[in-house]
Structure formats: C-alpha cells, structure tokens
C-alpha atoms as a PDB file:
ATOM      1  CA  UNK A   1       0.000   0.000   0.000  1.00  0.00           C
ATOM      2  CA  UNK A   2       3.130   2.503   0.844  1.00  0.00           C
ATOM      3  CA  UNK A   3       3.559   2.567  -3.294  1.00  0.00           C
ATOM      4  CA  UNK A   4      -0.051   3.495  -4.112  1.00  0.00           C
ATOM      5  CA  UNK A   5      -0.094   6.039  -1.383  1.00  0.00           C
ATOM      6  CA  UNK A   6       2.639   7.807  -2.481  1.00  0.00           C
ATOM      7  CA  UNK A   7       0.493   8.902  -5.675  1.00  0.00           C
ATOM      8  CA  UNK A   8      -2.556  10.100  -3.829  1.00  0.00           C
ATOM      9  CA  UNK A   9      -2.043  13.595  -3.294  1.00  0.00           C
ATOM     10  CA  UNK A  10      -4.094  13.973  -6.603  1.00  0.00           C
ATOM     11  CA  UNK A  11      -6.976  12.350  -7.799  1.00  0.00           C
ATOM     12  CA  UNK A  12      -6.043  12.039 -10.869  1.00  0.00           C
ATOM     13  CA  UNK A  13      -2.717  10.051 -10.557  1.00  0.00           C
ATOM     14  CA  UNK A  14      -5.097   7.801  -8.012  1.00  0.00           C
ATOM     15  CA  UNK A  15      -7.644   7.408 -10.329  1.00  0.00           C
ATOM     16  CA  UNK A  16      -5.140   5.982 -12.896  1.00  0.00           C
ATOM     17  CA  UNK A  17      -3.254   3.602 -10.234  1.00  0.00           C
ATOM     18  CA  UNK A  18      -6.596   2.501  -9.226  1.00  0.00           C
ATOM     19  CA  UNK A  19      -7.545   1.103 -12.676  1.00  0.00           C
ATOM     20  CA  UNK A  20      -4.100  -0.263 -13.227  1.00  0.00           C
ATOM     21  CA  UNK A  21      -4.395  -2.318 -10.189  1.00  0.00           C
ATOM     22  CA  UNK A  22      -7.850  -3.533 -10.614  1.00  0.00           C
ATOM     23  CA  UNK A  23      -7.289  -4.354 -13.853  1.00  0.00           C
ATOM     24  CA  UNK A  24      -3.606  -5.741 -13.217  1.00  0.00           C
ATOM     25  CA  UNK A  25      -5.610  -8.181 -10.488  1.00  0.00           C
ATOM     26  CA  UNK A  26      -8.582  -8.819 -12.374  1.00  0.00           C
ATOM     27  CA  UNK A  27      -6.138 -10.290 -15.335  1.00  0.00           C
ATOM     28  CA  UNK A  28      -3.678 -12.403 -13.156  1.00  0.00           C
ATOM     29  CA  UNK A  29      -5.726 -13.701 -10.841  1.00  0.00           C
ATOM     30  CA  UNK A  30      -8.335 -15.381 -14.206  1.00  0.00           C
ATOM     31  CA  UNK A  31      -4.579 -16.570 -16.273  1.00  0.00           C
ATOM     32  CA  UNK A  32      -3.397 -17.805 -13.069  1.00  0.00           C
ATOM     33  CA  UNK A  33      -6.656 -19.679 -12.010  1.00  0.00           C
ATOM     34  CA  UNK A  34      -6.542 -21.043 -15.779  1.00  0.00           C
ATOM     35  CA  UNK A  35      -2.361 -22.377 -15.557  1.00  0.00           C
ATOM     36  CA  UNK A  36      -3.485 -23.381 -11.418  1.00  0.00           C
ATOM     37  CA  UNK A  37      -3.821 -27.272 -12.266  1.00  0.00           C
ATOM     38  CA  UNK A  38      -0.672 -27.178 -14.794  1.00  0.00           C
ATOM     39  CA  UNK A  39       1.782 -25.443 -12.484  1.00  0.00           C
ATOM     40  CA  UNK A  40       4.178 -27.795  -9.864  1.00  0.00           C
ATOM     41  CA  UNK A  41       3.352 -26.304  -6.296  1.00  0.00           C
ATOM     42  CA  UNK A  42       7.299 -26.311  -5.738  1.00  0.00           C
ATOM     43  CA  UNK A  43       6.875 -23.523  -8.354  1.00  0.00           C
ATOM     44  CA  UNK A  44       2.873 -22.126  -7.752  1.00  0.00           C
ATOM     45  CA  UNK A  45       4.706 -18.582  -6.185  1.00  0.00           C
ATOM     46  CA  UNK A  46       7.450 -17.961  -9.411  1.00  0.00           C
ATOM     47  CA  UNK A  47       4.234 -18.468 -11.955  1.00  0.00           C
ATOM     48  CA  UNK A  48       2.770 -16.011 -10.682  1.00  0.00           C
ATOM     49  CA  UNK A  49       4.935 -13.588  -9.988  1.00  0.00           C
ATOM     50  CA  UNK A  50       5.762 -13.953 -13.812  1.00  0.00           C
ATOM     51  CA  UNK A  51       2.226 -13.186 -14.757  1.00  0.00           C
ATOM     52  CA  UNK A  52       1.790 -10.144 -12.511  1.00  0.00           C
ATOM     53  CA  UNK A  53       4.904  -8.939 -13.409  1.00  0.00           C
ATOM     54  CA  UNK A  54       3.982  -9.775 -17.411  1.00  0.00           C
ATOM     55  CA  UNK A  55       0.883  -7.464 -17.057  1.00  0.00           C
ATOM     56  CA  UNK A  56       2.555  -4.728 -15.005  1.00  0.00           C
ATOM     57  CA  UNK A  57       4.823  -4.715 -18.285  1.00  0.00           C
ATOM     58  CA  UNK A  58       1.855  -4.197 -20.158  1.00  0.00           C
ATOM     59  CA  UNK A  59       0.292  -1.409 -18.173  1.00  0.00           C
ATOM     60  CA  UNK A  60       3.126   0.675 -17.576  1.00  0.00           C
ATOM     61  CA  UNK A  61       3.846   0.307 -21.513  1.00  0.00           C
ATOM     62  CA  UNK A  62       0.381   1.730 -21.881  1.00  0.00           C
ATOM     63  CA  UNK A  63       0.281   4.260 -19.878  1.00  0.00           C
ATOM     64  CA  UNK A  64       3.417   5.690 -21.618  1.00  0.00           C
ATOM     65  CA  UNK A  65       1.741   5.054 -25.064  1.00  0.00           C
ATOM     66  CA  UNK A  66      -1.338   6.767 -24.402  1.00  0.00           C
ATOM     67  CA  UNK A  67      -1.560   9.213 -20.869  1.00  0.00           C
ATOM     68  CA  UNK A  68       2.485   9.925 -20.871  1.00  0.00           C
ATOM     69  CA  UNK A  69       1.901  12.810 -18.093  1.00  0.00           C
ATOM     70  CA  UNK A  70       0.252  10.421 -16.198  1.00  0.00           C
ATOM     71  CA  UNK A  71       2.852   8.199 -16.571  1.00  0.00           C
ATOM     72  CA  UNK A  72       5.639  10.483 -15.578  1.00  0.00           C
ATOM     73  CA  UNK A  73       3.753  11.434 -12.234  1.00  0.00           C
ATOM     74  CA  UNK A  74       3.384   7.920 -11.356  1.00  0.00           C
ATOM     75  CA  UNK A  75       6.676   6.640 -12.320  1.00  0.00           C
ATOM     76  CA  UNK A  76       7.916   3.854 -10.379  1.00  0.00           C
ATOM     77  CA  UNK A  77       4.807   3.473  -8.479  1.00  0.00           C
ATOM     78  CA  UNK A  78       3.246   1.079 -11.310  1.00  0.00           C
ATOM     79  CA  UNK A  79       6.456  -1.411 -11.550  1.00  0.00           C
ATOM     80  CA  UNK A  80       5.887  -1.326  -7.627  1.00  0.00           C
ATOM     81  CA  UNK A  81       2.250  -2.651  -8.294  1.00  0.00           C
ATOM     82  CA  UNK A  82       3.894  -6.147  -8.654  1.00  0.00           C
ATOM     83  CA  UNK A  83       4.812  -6.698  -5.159  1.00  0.00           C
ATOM     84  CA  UNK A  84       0.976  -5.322  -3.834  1.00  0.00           C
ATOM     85  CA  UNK A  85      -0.257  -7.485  -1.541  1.00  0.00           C
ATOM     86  CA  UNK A  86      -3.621  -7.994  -2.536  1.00  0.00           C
ATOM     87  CA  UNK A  87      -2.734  -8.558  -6.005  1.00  0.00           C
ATOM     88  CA  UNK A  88      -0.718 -12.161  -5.048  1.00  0.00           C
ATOM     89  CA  UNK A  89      -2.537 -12.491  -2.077  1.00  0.00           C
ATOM     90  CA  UNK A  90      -5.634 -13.300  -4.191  1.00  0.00           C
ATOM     91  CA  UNK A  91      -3.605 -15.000  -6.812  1.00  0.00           C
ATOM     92  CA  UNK A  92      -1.956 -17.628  -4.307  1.00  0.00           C
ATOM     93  CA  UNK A  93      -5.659 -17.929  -1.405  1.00  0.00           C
ATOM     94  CA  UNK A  94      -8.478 -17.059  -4.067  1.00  0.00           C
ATOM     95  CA  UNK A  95      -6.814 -17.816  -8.028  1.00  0.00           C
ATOM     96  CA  UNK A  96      -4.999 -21.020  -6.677  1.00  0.00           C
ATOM     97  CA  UNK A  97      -8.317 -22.656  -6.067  1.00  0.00           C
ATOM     98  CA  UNK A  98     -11.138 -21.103  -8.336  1.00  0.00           C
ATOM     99  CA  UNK A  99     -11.901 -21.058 -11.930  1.00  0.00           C
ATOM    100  CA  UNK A 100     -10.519 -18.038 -14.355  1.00  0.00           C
ATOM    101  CA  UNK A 101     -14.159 -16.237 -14.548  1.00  0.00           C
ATOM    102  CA  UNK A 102     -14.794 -16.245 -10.740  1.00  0.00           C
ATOM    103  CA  UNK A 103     -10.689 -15.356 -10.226  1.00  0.00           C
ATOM    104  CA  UNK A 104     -11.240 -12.547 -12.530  1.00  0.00           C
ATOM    105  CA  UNK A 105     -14.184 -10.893 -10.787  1.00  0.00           C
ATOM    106  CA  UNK A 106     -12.990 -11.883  -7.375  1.00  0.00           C
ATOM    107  CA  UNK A 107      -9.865  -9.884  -8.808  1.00  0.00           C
ATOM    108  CA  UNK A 108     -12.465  -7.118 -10.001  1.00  0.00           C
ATOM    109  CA  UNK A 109     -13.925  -6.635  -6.704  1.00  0.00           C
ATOM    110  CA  UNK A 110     -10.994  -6.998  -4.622  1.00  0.00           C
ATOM    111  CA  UNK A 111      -9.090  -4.252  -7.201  1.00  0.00           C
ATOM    112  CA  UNK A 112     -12.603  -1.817  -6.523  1.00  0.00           C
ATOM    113  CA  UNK A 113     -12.109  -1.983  -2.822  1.00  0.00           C
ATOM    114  CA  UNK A 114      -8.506  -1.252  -2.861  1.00  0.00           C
ATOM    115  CA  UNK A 115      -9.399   1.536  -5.372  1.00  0.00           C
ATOM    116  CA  UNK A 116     -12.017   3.167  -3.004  1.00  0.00           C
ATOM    117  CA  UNK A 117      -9.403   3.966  -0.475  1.00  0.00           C
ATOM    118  CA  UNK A 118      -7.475   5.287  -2.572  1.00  0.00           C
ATOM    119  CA  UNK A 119     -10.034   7.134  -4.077  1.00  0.00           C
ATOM    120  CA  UNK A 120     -11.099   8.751  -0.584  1.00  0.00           C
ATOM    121  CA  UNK A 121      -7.287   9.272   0.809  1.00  0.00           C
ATOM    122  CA  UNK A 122      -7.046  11.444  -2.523  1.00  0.00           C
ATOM    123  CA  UNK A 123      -9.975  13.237  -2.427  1.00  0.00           C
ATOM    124  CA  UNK A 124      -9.249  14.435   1.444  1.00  0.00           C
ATOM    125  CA  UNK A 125      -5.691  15.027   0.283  1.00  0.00           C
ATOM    126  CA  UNK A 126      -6.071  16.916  -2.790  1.00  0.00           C
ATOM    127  CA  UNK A 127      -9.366  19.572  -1.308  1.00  0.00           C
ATOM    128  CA  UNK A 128      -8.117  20.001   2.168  1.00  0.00           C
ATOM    129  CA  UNK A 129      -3.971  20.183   0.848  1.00  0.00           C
ATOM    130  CA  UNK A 130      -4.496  22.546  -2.544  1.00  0.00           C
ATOM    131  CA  UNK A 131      -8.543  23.380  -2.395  1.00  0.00           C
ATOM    132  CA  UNK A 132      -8.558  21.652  -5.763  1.00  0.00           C
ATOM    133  CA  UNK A 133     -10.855  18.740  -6.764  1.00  0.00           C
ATOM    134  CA  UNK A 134      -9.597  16.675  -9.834  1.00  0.00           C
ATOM    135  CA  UNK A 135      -7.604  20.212 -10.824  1.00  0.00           C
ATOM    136  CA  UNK A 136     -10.477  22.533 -10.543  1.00  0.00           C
ATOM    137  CA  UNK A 137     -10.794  24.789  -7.786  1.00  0.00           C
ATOM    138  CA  UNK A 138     -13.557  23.760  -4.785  1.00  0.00           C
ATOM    139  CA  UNK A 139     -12.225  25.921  -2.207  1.00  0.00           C
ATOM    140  CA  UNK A 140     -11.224  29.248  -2.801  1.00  0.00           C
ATOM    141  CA  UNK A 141      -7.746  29.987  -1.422  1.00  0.00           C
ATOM    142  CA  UNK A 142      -6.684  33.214  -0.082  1.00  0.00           C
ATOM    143  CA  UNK A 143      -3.976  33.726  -2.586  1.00  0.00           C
ATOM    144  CA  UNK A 144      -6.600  34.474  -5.119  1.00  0.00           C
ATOM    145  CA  UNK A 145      -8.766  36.523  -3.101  1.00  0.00           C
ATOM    146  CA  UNK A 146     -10.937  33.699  -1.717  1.00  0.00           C
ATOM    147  CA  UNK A 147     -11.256  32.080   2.070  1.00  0.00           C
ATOM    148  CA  UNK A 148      -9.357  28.553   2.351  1.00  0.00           C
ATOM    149  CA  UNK A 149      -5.623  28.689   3.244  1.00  0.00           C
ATOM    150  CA  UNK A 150      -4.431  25.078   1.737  1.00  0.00           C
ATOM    151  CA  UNK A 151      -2.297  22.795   4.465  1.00  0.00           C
ATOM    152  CA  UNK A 152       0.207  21.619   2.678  1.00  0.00           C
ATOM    153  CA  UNK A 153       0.972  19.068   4.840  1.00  0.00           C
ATOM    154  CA  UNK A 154      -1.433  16.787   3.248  1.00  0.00           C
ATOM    155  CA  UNK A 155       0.397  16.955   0.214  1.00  0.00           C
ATOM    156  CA  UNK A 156       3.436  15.386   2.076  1.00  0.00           C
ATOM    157  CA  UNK A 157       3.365  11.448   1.006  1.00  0.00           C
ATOM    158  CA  UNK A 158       3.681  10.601   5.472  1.00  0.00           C
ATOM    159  CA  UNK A 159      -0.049  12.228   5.305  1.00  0.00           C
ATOM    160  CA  UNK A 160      -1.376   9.506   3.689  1.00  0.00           C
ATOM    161  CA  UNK A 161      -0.130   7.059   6.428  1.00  0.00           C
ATOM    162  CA  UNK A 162      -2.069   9.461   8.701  1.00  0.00           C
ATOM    163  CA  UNK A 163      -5.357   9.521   6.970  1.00  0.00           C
ATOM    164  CA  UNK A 164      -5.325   5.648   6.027  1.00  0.00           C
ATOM    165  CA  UNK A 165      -5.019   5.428   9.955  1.00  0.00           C
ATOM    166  CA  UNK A 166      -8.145   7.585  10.551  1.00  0.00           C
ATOM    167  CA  UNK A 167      -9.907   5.970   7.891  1.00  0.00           C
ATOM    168  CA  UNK A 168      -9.471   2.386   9.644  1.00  0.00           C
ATOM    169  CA  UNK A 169      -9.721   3.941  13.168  1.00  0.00           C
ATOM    170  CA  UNK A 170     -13.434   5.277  11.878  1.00  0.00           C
ATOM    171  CA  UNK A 171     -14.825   2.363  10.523  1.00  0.00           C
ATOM    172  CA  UNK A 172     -13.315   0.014  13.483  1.00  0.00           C
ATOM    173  CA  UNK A 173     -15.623   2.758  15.629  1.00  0.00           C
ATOM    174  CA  UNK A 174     -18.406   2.569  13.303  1.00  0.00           C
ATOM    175  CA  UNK A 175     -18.134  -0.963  13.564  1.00  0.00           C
ATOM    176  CA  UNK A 176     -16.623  -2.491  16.184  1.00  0.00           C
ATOM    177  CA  UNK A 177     -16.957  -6.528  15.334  1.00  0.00           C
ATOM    178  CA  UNK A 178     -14.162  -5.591  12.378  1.00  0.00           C
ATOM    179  CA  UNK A 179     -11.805  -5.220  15.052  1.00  0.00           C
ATOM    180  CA  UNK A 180      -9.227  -8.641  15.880  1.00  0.00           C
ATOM    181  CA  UNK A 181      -8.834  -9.684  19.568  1.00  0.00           C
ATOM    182  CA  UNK A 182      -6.231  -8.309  20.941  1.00  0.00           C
ATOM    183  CA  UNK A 183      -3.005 -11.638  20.804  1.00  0.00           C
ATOM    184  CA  UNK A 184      -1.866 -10.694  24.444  1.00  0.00           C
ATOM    185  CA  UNK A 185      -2.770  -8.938  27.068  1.00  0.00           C
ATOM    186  CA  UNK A 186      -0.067  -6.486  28.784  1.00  0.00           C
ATOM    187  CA  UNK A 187       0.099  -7.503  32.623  1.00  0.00           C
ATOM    188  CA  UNK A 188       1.056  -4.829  35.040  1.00  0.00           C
ATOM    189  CA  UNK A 189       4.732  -4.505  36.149  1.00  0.00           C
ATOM    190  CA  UNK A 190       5.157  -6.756  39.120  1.00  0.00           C
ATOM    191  CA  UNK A 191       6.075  -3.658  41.128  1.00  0.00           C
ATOM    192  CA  UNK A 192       2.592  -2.156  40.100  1.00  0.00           C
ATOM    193  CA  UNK A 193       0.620  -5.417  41.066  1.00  0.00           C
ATOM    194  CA  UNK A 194       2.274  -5.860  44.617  1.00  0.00           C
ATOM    195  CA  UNK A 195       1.242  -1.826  44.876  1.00  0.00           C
ATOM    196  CA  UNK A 196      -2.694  -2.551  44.179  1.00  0.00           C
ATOM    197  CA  UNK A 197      -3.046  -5.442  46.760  1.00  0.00           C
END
C-alpha cells in the first residue's frame, strides 16, 4: 500500500493507479486460475509472480503510449504494483483454487475496494492540501482573493499514512466486530501489582 499512497495527493494520478491495479488483479488472478492445475506447487509462487509482473509490463507500456503525463507522475509506483499485496494475495488464497471467470471478478472486486481507499485518501488530500478537486478549484484559497488557506501538509506522502489510519480507526468505531482480539494482554509490572493489593 506505501507505493499506491505515495500517488494520492491527486486524484487524478489515483484514479489511474486505481484502474491499473484492478485491472492488473482482475487479469492475473483469471490466467493464473486457468495455468493453477498445470503449475508444480514447488513452483505455484514464481508463476505467478511472472504473470503479474507480465501485465505490469503491459500497463506501464500503456500508460506511456497513451496518458504519458500520467505516466511520468506515477513513475515507479506502477512497476511497484507487482509486489501489492492484494494482487498475489488473491492469486496464491483465491486464483490457486477457483476457476478463471470467478478469479477474474474476485480480482475485479478486490481491485474496486482497494481503489475506493485510494479514491477517498485522494480526495481528502487533494481539497483540504491545494482546495482543488480533480484540478479545478472547490475551495477558494486566499492567494486568489478567496477564504481557504491550503495545508500543505497533506500533500506530504507521510499524510497519507495518517489519513489511512483515521480511515481504519473510523470504521473500526463505526463498527466495532471488524476489530481482531487483541493476541496478548499487557500484565502490570510486578512492582505495580504488589502496589494494588
């Protein structure tokens, strides 16, 4: 996730990484659930890491084909899609043991989720840091006579850490049941126990 936040201070450039990973998951996950009964499992992890790294190839060639600004902003951020975890996590728990049409739009939906985050952490990043939605201007900044004084702060890639954070702290809040158990429980200092009897 620390590659795909790093493009997130615009829309835009989130918009783009969005569709590259959904459809970079979507596509792996259906040709590696259609090579799953072929492959050695000695060798299961190297297939696919071929594949994904195949159609990263393909999208990053793309992208500098057709939306070369785009591609220039992202930069390394797309080769960086290939070690994503939810793009082999789904190819070695969901891909490994379903057919290619049901891999493809587990990949689809999995990609969407991951692309709604995104989606959100740039929208909060790019209105509150530059008063700018998708390049247009939402709030008017003082500079040009108007009210909003950006913080540019949220333009700083560590911001994005920050508001993912929030973002899971809400929805743990919102709903509590999506929170794990806690693995251990910290026990007092033995000075601190002897102290409360």
């Amino acid at each position: 996730i620390c590659s795909a936040l790093a493009v997130t201070s615009q829309l835009s450039t989130a918009l783009i990484m969005s569709l590259a990973l959904t459809a970079v998951t979507a596509f792996s996950s259906a040709g590696i659930a259609a090579i799953r009964n072929h492959v050695p499992s000695s060798v299961r992890i190297i297939a696919q890491m071929v594949i994904i790294a195949s159609l990263v190839i393909v999208v990053d060639q793309l992208l500098k084909a057709f939306a070369y600004g785009i591609s220039k902003q992202l930069s390394v951020f797309v080769g960086l899609i290939i070690t994503n975890c939810i793009v082999m996590g789904r190819a070695e728990a969901y891909a490994m043991k379903n057919p290619p049409w049901e891999s493809f739009l587990d990949g689809i939906g999995n990609g969407m989720g991951y692309s709604l985050i995104l989606i959100s952490v740039a929208t909060i990043r790019e209105v509150l840091g530059a008063g700018k939605w998708l390049g247009m201007e939402v709030l008017p900044l003082v500079k040009d006579g108007g009210w909003y004084v950006p913080n540019g702060l949220l333009l700083l890639p560590p911001s994005a850490f920050f508001l993912i954070g929030l973002l899971i702290w809400g929805v743990r809040s919102w709903k509590p049941k999506q929170a794990e158990k806690a693995d251990f429980r910290i026990l007092p200092a033995h000075g601190d126990a002897q102290e409360a009897h």
